[in-house]
C-alpha atoms as a PDB file:
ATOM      1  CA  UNK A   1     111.753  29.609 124.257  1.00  0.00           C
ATOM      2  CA  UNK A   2     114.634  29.003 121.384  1.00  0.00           C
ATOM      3  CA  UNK A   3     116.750  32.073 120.365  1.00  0.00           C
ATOM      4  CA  UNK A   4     115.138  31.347 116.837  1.00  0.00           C
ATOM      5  CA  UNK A   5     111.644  31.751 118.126  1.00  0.00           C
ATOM      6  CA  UNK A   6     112.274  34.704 120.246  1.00  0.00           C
ATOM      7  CA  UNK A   7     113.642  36.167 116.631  1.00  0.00           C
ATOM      8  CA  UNK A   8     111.039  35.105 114.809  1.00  0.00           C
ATOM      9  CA  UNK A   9     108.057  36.532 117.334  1.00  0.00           C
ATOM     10  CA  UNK A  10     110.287  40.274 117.055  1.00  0.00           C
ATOM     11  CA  UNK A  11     110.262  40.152 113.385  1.00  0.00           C
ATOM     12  CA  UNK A  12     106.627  39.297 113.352  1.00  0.00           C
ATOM     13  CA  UNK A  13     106.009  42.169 115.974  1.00  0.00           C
ATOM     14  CA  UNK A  14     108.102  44.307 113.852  1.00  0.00           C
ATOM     15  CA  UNK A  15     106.396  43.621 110.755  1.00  0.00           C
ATOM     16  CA  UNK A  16     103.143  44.132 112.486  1.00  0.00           C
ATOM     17  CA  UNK A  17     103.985  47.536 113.897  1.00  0.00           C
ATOM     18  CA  UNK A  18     105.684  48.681 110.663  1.00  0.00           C
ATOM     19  CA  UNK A  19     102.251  48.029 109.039  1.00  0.00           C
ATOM     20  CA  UNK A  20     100.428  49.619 111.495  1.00  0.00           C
ATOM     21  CA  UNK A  21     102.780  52.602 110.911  1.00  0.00           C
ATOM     22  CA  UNK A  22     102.104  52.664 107.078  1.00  0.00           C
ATOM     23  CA  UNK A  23      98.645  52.890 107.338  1.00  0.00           C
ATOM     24  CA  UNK A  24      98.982  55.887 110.134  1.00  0.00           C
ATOM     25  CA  UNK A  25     101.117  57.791 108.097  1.00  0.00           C
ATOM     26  CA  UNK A  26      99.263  56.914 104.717  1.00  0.00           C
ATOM     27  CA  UNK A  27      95.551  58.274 106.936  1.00  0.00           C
ATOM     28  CA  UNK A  28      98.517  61.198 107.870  1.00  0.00           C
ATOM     29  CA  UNK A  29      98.612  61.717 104.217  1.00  0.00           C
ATOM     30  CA  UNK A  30      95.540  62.048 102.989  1.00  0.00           C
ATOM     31  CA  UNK A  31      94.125  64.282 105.561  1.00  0.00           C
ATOM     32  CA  UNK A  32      97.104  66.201 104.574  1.00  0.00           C
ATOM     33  CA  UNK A  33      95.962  66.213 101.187  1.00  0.00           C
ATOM     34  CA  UNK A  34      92.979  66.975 101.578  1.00  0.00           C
ATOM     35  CA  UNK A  35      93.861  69.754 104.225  1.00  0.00           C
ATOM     36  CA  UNK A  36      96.114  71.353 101.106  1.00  0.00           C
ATOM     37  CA  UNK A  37      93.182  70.590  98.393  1.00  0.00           C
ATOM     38  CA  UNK A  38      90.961  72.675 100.735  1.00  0.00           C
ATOM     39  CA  UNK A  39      93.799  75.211 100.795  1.00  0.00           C
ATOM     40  CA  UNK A  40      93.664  75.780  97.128  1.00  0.00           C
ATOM     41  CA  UNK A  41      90.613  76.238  96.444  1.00  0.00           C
ATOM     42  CA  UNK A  42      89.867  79.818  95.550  1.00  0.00           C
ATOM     43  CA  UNK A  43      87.341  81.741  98.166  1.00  0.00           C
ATOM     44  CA  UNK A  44      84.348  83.812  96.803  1.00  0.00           C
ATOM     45  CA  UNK A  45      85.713  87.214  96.282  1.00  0.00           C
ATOM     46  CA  UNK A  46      84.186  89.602  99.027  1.00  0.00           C
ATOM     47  CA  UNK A  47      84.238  92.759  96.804  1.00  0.00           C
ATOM     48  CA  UNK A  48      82.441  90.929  93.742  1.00  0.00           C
ATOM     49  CA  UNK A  49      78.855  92.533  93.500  1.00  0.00           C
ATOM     50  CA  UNK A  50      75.309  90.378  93.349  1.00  0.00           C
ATOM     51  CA  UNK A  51      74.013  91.166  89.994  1.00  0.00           C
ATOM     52  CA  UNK A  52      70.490  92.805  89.725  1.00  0.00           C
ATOM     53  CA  UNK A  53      70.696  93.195  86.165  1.00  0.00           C
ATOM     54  CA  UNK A  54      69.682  91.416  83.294  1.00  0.00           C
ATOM     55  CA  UNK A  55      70.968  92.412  80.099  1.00  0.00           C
ATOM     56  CA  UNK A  56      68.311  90.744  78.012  1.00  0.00           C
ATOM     57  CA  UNK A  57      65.973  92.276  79.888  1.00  0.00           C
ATOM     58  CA  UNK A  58      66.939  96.001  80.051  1.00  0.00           C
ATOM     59  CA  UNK A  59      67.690  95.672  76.402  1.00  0.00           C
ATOM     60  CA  UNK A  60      66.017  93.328  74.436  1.00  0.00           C
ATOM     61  CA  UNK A  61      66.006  92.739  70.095  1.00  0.00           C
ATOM     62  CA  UNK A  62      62.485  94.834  69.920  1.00  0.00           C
ATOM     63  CA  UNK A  63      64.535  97.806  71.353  1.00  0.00           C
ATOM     64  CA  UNK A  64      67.439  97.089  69.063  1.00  0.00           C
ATOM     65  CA  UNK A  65      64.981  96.552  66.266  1.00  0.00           C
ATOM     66  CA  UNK A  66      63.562 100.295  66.817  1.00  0.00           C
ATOM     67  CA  UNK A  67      66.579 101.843  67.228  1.00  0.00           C
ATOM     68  CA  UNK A  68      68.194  99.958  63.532  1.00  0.00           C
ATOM     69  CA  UNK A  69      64.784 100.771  61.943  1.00  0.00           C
ATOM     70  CA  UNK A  70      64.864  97.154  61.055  1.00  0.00           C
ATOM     71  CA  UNK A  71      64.491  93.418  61.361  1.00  0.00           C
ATOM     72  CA  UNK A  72      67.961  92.853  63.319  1.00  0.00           C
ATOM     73  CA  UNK A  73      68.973  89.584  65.175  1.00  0.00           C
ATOM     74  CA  UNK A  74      71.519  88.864  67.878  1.00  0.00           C
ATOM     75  CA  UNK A  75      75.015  88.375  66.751  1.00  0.00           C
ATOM     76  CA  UNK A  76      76.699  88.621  70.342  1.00  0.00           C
ATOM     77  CA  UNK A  77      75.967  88.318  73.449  1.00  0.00           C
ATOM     78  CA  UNK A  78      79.148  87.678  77.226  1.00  0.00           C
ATOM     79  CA  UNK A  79      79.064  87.830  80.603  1.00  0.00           C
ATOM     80  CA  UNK A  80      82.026  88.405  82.382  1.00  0.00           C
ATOM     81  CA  UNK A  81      83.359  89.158  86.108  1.00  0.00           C
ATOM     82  CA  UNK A  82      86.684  91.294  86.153  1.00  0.00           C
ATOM     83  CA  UNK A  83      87.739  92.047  89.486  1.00  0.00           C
ATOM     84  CA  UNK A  84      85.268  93.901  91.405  1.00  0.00           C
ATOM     85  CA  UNK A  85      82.697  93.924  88.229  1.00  0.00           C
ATOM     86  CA  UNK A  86      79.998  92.126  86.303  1.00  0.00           C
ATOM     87  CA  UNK A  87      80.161  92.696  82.695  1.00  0.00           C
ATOM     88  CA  UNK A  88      77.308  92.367  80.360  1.00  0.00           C
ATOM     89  CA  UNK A  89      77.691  92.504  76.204  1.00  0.00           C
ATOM     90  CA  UNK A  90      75.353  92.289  73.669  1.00  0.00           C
ATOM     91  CA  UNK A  91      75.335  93.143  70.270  1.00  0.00           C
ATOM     92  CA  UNK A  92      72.598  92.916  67.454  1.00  0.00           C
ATOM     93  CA  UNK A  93      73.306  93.536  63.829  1.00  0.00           C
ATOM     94  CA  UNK A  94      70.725  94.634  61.054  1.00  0.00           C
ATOM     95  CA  UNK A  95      69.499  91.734  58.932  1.00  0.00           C
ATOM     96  CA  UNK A  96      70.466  93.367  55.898  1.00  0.00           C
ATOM     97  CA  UNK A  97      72.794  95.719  54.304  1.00  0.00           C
ATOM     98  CA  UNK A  98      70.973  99.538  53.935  1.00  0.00           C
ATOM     99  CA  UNK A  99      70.275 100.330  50.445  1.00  0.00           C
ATOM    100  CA  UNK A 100      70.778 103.878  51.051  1.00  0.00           C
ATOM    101  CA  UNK A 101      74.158 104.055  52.585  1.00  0.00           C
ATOM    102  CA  UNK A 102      75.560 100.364  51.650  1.00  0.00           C
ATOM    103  CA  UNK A 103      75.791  99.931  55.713  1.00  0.00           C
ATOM    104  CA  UNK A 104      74.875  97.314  57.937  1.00  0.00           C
ATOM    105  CA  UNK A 105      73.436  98.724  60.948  1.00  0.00           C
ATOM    106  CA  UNK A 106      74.941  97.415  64.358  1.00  0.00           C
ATOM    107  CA  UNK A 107      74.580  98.270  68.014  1.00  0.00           C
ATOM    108  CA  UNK A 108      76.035  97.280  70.869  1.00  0.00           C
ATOM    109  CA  UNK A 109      75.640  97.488  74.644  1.00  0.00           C
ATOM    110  CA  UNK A 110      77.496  96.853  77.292  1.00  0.00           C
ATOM    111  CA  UNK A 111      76.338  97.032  81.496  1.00  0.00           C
ATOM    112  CA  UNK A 112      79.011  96.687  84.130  1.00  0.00           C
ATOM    113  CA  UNK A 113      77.759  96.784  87.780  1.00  0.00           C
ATOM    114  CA  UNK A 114      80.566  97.567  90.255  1.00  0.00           C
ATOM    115  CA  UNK A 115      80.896  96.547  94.142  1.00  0.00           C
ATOM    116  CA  UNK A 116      81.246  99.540  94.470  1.00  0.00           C
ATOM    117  CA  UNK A 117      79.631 103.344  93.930  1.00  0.00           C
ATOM    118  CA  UNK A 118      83.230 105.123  93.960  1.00  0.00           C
ATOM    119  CA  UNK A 119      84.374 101.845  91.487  1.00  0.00           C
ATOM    120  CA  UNK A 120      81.466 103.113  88.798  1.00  0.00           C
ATOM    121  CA  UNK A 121      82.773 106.764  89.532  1.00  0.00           C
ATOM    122  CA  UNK A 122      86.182 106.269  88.594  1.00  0.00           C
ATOM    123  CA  UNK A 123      85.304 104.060  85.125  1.00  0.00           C
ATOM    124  CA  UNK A 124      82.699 107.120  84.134  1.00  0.00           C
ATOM    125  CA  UNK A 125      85.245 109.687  84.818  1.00  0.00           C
ATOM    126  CA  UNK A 126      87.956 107.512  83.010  1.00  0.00           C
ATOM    127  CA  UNK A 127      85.690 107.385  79.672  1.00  0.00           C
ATOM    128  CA  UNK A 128      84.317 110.161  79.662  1.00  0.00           C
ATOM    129  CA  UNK A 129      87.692 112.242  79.711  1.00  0.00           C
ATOM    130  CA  UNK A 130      89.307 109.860  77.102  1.00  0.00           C
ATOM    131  CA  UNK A 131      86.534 111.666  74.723  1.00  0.00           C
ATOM    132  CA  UNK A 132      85.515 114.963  75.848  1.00  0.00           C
ATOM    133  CA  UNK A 133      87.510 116.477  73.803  1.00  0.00           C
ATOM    134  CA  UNK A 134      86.397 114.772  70.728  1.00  0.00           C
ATOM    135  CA  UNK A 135      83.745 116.995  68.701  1.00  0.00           C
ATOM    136  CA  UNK A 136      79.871 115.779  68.990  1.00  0.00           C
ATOM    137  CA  UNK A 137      80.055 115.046  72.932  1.00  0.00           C
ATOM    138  CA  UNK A 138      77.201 116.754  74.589  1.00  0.00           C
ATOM    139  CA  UNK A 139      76.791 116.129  78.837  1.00  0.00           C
ATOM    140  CA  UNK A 140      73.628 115.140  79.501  1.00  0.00           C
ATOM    141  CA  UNK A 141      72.640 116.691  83.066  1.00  0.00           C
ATOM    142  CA  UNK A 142      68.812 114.731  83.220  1.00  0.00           C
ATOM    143  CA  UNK A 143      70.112 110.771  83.011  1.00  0.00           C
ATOM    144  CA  UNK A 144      71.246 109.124  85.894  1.00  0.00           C
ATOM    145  CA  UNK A 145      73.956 110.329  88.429  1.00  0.00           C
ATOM    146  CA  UNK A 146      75.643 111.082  85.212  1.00  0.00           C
ATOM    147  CA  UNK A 147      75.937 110.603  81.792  1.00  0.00           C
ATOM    148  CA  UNK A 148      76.935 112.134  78.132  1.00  0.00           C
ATOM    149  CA  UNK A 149      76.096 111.285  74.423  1.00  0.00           C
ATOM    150  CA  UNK A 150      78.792 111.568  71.546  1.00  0.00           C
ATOM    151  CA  UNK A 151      77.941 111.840  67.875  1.00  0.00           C
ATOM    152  CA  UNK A 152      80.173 112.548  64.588  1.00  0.00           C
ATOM    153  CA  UNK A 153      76.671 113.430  63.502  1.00  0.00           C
ATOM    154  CA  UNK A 154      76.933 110.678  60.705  1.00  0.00           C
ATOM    155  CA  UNK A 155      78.406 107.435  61.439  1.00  0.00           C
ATOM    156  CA  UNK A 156      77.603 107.187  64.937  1.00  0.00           C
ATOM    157  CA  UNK A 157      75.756 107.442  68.516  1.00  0.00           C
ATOM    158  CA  UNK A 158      77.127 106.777  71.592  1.00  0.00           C
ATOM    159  CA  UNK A 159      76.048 107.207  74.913  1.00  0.00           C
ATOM    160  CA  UNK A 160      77.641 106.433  78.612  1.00  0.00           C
ATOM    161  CA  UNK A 161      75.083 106.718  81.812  1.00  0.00           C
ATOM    162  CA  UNK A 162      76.289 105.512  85.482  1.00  0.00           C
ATOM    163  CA  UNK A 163      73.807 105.434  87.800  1.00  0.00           C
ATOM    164  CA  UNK A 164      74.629 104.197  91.503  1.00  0.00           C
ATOM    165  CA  UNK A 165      77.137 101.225  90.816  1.00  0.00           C
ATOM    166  CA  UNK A 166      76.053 100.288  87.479  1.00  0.00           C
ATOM    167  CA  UNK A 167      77.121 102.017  84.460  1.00  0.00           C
ATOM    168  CA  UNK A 168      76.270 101.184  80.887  1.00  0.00           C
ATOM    169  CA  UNK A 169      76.663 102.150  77.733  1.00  0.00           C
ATOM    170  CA  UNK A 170      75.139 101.883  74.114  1.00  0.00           C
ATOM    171  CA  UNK A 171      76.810 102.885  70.232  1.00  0.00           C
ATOM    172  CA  UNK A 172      75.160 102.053  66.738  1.00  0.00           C
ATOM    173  CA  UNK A 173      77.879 101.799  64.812  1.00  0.00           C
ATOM    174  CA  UNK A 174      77.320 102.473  61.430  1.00  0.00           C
ATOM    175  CA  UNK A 175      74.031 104.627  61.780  1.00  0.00           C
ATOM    176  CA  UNK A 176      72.407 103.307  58.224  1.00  0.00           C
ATOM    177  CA  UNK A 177      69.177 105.373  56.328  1.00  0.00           C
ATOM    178  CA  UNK A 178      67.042 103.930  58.661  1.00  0.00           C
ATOM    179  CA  UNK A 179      68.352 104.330  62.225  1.00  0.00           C
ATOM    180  CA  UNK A 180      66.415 106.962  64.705  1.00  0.00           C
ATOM    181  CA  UNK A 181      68.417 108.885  67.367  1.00  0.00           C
ATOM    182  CA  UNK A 182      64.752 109.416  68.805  1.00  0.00           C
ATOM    183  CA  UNK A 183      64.119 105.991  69.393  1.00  0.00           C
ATOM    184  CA  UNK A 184      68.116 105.937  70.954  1.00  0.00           C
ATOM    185  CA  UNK A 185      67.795 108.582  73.461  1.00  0.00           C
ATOM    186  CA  UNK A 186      64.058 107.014  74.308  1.00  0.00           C
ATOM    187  CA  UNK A 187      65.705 103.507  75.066  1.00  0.00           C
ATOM    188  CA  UNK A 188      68.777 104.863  76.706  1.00  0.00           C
ATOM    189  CA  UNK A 189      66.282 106.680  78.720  1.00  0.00           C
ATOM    190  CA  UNK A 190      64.162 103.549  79.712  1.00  0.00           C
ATOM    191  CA  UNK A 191      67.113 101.845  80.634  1.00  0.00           C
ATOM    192  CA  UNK A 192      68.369 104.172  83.188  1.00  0.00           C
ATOM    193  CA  UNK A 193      64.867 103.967  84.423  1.00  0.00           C
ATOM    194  CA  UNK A 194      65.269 100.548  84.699  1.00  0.00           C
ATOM    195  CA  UNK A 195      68.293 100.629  86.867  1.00  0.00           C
END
């Protein structure tokens, strides 16, 4: 064998094996990849709570409706998870102004449920002394593991019930000619029911 075709059968093997490198280190690098893509994708929170509610459900437009006094329609409705929570809004809005009062009827509602029991605590006792001090708030000892109602006695009703983990709460905001604090207290009651 020639000097030139010993070379020639090294460079070869050398080319060869520097190809077979390649791909090993390019199948290196994309189990790498995906290794890291795995990596970064965010695990299921173990705090966040399985929700058993249904915010349609506890409080639908016919509830709204008797609560208004009148034809209403949805004009909100979210769903959010913050932290260690499940958030439902909704909000429905009279379908007219009020002749009476030149107000438009609105209420809104809002259920959180927590992972937690002591989580629901702390956000009750966190409202709920933000306002007591405000004039109108009444505790109500009969709803839930706890709860209280707060009125100005003309522009609106509010109330805040926890019960277990879940917690909602419910204001018309701007009480109108036609709105009945009856029918509020009877669907805030229902709901807790519900729970």
């Amino acid at each position: 064998m020639t000097i030139k075709k010993i070379f020639y059968l090294i460079l070869s093997t050398l080319t060869l094996w520097g190809c077979g490198q390649s791909g090993a280190s390019d199948n290196k690098n994309q189990q790498e990849q995906k290794q890291s893509t795995k990596d970064t994708v965010p695990e299921t929170k173990v705090n966040q709570p399985q929700s058993s509610i249904h915010s349609a459900d506890l409080f639908p437009l016919s509830d709204a409706e008797k609560i208004l006094g009148e034809p209403a329609h949805l004009s909100d409705s979210s769903y959010t998870i913050k932290k260690d929570t499940l958030e439902y809004k909704l909000a429905y809005t009279a379908n007219s102004k009020d002749q009476k009062t030149g107000k438009t009827g609105v209420i809104y509602f809002m259920i959180e449920q927590y992972s937690e029991i002591s989580s629901a605590k702390n956000a009750y006792t966190f409202i709920k002394e933000a306002n007591e001090k405000h004039e109108g708030v009444k505790v109500l000892h009969d709803m839930g593991d706890e709860a209280y109602f707060h009125s100005d006695g003309k522009n609106f009703y509010f109330i805040l019930v926890r019960k277990g983990d879940k917690m909602f709460r419910m204001k018309v905001n701007k009480t109108t000619s036609t709105t009945s604090l009856e029918e509020f207290n009877l669907v805030a009651r229902n709901i807790t029911a519900a729970l």
